[in-house]
Protein backbone atom coordinates (compact mmCIF):
# COMPACT_ATOMS: atom_id res chain seq x y z
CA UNK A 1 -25.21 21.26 6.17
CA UNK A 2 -25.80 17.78 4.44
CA UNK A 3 -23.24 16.74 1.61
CA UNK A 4 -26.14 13.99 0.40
CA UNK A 5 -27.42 13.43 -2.79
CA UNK A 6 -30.61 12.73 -2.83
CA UNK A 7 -32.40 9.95 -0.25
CA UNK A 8 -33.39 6.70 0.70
CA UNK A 9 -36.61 7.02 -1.03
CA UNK A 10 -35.66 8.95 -4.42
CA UNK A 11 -34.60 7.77 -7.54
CA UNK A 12 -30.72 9.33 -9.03
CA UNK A 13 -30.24 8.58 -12.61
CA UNK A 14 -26.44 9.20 -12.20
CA UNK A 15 -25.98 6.41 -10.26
CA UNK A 16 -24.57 2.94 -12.53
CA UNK A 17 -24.29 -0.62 -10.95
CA UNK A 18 -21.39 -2.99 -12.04
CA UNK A 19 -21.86 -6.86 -11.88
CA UNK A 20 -18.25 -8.03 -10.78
CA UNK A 21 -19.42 -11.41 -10.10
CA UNK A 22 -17.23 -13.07 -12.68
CA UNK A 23 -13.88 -11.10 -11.92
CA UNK A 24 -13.94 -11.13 -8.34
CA UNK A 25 -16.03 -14.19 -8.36
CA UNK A 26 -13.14 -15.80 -10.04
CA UNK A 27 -10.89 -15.46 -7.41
CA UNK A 28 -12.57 -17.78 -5.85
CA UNK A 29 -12.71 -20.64 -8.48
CA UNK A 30 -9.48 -19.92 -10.42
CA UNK A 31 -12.17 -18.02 -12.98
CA UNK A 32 -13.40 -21.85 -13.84
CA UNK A 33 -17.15 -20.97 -14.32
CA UNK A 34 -18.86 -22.61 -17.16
CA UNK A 35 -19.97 -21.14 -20.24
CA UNK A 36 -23.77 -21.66 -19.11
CA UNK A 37 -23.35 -19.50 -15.70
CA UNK A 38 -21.61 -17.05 -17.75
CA UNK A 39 -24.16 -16.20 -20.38
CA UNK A 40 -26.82 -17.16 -17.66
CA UNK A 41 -25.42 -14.34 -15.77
CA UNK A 42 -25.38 -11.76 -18.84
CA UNK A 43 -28.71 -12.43 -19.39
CA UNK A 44 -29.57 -11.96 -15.65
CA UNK A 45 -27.62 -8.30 -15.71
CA UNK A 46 -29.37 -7.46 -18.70
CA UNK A 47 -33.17 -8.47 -17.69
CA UNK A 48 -32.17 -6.89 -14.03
CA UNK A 49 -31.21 -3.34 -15.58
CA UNK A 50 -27.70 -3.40 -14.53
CA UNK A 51 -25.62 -1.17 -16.82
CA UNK A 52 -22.51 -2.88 -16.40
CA UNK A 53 -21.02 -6.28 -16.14
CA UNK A 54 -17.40 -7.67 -15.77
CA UNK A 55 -15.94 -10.48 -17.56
CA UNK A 56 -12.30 -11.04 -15.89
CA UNK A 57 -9.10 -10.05 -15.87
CA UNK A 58 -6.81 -9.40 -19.16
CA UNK A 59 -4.24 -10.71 -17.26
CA UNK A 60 -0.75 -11.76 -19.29
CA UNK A 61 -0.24 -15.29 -20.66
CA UNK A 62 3.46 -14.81 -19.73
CA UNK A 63 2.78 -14.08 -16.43
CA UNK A 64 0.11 -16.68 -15.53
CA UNK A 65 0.13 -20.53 -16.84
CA UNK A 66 -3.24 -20.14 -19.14
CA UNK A 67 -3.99 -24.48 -17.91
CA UNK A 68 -4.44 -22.86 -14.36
CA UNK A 69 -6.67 -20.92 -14.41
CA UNK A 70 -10.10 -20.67 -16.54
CA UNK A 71 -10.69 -17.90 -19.82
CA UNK A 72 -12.16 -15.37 -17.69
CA UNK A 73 -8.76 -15.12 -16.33
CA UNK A 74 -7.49 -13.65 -19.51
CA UNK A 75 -10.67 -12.46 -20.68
CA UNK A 76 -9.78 -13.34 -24.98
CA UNK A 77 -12.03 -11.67 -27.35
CA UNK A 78 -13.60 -14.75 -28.98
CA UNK A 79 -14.66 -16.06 -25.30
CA UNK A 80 -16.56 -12.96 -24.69
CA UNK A 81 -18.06 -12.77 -27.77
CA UNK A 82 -19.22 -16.37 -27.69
CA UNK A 83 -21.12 -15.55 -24.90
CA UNK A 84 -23.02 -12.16 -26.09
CA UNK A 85 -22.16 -12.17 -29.53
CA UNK A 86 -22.16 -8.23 -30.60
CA UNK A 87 -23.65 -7.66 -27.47
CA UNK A 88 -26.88 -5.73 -29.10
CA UNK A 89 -28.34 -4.67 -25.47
CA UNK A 90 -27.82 -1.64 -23.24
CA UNK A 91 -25.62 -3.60 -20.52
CA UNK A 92 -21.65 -2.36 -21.12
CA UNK A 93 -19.17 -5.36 -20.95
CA UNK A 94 -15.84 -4.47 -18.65
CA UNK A 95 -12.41 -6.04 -17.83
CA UNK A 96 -10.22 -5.73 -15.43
CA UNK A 97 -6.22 -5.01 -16.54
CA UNK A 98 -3.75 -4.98 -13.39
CA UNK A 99 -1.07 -2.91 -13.34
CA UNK A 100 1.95 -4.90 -14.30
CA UNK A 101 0.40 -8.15 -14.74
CA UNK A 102 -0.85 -7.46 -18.38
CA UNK A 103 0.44 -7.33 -21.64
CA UNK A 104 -1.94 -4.59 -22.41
CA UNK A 105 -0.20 -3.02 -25.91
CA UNK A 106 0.02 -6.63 -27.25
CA UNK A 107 -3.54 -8.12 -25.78
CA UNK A 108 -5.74 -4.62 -25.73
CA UNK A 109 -7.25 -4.15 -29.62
CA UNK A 110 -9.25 -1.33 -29.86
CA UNK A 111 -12.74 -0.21 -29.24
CA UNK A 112 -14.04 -0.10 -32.32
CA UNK A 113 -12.51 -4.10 -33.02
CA UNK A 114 -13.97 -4.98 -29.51
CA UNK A 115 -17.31 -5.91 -27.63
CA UNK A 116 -15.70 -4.31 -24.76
CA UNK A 117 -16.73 -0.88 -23.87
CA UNK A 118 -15.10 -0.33 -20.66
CA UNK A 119 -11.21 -0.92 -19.42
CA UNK A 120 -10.85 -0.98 -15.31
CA UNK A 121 -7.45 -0.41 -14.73
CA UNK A 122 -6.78 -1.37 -11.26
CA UNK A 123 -3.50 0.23 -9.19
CA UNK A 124 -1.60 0.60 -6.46
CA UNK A 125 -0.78 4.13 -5.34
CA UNK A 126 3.36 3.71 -5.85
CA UNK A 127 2.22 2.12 -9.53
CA UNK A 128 0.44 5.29 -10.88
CA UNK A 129 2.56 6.00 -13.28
CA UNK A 130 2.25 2.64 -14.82
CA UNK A 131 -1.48 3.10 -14.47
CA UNK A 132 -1.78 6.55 -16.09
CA UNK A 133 -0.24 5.02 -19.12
CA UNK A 134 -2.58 2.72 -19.29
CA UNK A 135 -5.00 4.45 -19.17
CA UNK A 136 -3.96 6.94 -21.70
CA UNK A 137 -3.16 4.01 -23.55
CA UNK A 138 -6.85 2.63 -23.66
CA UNK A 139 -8.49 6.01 -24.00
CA UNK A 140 -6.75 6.57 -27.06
CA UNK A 141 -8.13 3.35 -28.22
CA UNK A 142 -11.44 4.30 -27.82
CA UNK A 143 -12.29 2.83 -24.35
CA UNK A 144 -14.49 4.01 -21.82
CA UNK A 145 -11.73 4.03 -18.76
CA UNK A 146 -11.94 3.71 -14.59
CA UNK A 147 -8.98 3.67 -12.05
CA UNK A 148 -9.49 1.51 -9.49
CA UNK A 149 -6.83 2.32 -6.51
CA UNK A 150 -6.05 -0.67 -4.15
CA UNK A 151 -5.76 -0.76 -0.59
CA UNK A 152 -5.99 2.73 0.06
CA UNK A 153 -6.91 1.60 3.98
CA UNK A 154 -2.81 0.81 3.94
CA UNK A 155 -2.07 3.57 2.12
CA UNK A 156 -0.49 7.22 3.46
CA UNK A 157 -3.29 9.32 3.44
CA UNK A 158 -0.67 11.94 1.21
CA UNK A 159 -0.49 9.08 -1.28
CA UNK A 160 -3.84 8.58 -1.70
CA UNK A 161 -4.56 12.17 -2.37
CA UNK A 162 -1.91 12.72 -5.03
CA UNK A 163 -2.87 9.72 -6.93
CA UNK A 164 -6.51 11.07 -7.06
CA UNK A 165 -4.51 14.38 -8.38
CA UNK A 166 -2.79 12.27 -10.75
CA UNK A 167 -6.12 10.74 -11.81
CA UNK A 168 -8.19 13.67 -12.25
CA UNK A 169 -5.90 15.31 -15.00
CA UNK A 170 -5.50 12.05 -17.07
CA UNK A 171 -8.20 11.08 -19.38
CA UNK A 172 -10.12 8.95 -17.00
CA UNK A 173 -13.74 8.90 -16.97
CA UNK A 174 -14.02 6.99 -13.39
CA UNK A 175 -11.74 6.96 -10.20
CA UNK A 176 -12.98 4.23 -7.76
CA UNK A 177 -12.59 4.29 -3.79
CA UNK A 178 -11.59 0.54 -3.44
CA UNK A 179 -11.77 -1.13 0.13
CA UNK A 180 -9.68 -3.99 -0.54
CA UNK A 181 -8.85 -4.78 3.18
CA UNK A 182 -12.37 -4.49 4.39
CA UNK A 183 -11.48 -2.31 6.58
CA UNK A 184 -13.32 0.64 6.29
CA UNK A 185 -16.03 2.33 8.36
CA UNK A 186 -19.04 4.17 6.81
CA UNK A 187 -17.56 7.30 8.67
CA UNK A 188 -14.60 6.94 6.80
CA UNK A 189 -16.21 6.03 3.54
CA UNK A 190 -18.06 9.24 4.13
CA UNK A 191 -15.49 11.82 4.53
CA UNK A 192 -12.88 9.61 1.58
CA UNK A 193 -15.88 10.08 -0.97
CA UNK A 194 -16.58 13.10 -0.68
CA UNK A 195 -12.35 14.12 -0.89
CA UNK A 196 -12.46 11.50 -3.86
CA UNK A 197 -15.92 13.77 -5.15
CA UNK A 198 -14.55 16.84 -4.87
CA UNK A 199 -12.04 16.81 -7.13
CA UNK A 200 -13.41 14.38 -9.77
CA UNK A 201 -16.22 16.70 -10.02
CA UNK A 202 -14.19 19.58 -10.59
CA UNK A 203 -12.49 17.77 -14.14
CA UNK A 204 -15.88 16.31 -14.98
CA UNK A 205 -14.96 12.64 -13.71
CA UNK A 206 -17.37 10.26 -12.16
CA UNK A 207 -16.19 8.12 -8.82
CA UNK A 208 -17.21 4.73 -7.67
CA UNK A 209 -17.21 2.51 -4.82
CA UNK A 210 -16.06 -0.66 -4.83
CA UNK A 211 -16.51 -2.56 -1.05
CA UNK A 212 -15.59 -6.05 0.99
CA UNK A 213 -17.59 -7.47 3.40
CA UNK A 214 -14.42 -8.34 6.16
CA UNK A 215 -16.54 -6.57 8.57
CA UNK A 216 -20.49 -7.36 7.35
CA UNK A 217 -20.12 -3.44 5.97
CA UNK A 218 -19.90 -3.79 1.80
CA UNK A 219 -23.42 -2.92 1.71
CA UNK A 220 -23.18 -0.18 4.59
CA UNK A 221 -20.29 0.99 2.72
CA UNK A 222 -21.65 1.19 -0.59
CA UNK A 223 -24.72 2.83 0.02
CA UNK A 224 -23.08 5.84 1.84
CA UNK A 225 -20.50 6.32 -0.58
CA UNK A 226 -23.58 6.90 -3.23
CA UNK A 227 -25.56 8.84 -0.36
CA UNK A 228 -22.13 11.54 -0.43
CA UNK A 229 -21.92 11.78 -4.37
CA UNK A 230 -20.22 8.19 -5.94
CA UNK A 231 -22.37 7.46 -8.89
CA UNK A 232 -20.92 3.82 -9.54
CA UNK A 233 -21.09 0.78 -7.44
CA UNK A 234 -19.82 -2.66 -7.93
CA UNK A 235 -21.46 -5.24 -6.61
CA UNK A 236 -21.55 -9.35 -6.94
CA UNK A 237 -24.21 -11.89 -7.44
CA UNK A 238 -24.42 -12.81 -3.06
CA UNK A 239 -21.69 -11.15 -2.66
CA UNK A 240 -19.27 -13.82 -4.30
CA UNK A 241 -15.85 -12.78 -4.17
CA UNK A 242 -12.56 -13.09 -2.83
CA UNK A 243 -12.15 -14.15 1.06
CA UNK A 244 -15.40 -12.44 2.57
CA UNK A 245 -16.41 -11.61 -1.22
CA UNK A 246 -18.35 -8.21 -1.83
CA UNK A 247 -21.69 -6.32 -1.78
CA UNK A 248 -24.55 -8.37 -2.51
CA UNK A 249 -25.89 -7.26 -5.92
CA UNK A 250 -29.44 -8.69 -5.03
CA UNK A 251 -29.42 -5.94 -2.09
CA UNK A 252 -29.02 -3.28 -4.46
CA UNK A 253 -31.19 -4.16 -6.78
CA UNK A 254 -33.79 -3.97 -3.76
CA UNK A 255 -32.34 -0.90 -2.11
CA UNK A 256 -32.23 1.40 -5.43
CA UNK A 257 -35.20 3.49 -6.13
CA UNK A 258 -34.47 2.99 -10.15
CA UNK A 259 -38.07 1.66 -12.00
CA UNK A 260 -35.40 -0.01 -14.20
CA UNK A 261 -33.97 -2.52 -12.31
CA UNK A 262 -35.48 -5.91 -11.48
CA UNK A 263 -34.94 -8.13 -8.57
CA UNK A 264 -36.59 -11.39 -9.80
CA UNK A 265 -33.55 -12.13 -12.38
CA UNK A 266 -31.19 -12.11 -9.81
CA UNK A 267 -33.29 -14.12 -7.37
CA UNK A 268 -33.33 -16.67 -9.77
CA UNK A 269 -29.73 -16.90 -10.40
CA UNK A 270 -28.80 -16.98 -7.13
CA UNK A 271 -31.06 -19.46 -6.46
CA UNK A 272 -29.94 -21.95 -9.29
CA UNK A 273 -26.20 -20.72 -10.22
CA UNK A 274 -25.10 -19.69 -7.12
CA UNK A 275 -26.18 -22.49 -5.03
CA UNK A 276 -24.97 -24.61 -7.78
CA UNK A 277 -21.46 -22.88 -7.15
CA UNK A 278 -21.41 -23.66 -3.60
CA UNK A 279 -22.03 -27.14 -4.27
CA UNK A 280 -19.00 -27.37 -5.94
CA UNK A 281 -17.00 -26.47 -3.01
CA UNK A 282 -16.49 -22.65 -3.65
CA UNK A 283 -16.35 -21.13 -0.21
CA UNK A 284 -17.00 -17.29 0.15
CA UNK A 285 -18.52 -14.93 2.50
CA UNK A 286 -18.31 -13.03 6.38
CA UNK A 287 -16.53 -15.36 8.70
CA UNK A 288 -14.68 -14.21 11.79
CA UNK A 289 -10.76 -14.65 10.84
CA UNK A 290 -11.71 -12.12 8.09
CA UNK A 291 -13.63 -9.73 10.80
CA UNK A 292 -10.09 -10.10 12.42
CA UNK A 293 -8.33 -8.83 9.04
CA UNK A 294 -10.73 -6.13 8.58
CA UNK A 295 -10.56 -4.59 11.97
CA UNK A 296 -6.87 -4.79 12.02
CA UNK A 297 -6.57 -3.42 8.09
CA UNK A 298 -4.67 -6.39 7.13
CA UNK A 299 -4.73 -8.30 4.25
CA UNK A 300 -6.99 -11.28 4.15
CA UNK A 301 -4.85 -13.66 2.74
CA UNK A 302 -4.14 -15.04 6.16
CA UNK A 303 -7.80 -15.27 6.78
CA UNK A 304 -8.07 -17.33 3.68
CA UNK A 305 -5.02 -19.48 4.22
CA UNK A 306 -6.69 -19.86 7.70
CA UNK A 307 -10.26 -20.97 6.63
CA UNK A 308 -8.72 -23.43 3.94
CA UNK A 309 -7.06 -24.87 6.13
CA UNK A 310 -10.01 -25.59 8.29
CA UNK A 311 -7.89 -24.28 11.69
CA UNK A 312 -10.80 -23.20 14.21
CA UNK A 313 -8.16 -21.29 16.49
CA UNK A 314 -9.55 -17.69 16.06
CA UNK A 315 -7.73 -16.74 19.38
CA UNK A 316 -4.29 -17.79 17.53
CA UNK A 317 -5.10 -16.25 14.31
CA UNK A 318 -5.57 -12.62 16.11
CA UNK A 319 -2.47 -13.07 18.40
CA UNK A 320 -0.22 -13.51 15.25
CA UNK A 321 -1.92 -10.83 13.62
CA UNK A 322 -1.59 -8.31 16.58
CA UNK A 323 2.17 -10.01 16.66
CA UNK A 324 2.47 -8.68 12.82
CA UNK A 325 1.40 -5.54 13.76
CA UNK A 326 3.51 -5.00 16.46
């Protein structure tokens, strides 16, 4: 018996895409876009019929020098709202709050003082109960809230379960299956989604997907984890995003059957903005230290330190890594 929803060819309504271009995009450029790509790309999302977009991080002043990095870093309220003003479309404006890396009492106002709608609370499994408070936190404010749970490729597979149990009875509305290593196999996405389904559904919660492209599989990834039940999917304008960056959002515009998304706006952003990006020097995207990372579940930071570096020794990279491993 088939645990699918739905098929290739028909349209779900449940299913929500989130444009993460500027949060994980950032970690690329130290979040230094310019104002024009910014609003360029809220305009995109909300011609293209994407019903969510991300702006950054609200990630502590304390913590992080605010001269290196750009404002979508911090993600201030008077930044965003330069850009969309009272935001008077359908497209719902997210950030991203880390787990102790954000002053969230003191830099969190609420809803109802906000043009934010959403608060992604993202979490290691030993830091959920630092996470649950947030999140209790920001649904009392009024938010609309997701848990987004790290790594869970490195994680015991016991942890990962009772952090989902810890999830489903707090007040969260969406508990995301993040592959931060890459490292995942549609199999695997498979069989974690529907766990991750099973007992969202049961408390009335939604769960995402949220993939990296270590192994050329963010877009294998994410359309399997919506095939077995996830009803969100992040996604980035060509994928931009840290080390071998994310699923392409242009590819799900094309894939989903929804009549209300549009492929042209993103075409043309990627063609102008994201080229335009490149040219600046921001390097992104599948390259074979990260395959290396991916297939070996490690983190990609050695992939990146690798590439920057320019070093062309993939046979060295993997023996250290198999070394670390060992």
């Amino acid at each position: 018996m088939s645990d699918k929803k739905g098929d290739l060819i028909s349209y779900r309504p449940d299913i929500k895409l989130l444009d993460a271009t500027i949060r994980d995009g950032g970690l690329v450029n130290d979040f230094r876009f310019s104002d024009e790509f910014v609003k360029t790309l809220y305009e995109t999302n909300v011609k293209a019929g994407v019903e969510y977009m991300e702006f950054g991080y609200k990630a502590s002043k304390e913590l992080f020098d605010v001269n290196a990095f750009g404002k979508w870093k911090f993600c201030d309220e008077e930044d965003i709202r330069a850009i969309v003003g009272d935001n008077n479309t359908d497209l719902k404006l997210t950030v991203m709050a880390d787990v102790g890396r954000c002053d969230f009492k003191k830099d969190i106002i609420p809803s109802d003082e906000s043009v934010i709608d959403t608060i992604r609370i993202a979490t290691y499994t030993h830091q959920m109960p630092g996470a649950l408070e947030m999140i209790d936190y920001c649904h009392d404010l009024g938010y609309e809230t997701t848990i987004n749970i790290m790594a869970i490729s490195a994680s015991k597979d016991e942890d990962v379960k009772k952090s989902i149990e810890l999830a489903v009875e707090s007040p969260v509305d969406v508990i995301y299956l993040v592959d931060s290593y890459g490292s995942l196999y549609p199999e695997q996405v498979r069989e974690l989604t529907k766990m991750y389904c099973e007992a969202a559904e049961a408390k009335g919660k939604k769960v995402g997907v949220h993939m990296h492209n270590n192994q050329q599989l963010a877009f294998a990834n994410t359309i399997e984890g919506i095939a077995y039940g996830a009803s969100y999917a992040d996604a980035t304008m060509s994928g931009m995003g840290r080390g071998a960056g994310n699923c392409y959002m242009e590819q799900m515009l094309s894939f989903l059957k929804n009549p209300n998304y549009k492929l042209s706006p993103a075409l043309k952003f990627v063609e102008k903005y994201i080229a335009e990006e490149k040219a600046k020097g921001s390097v992104w995207g599948y390259d074979t230290p990260y395959m290396m990372t991916g297939a070996l579940n490690r983190h990609p930071r050695a992939a990146i330190a690798f590439i920057k570096e320019g070093n062309t020794d993939y046979d060295g990279l993997y023996q250290d890594l198999l070394n670390e491993l060992s």
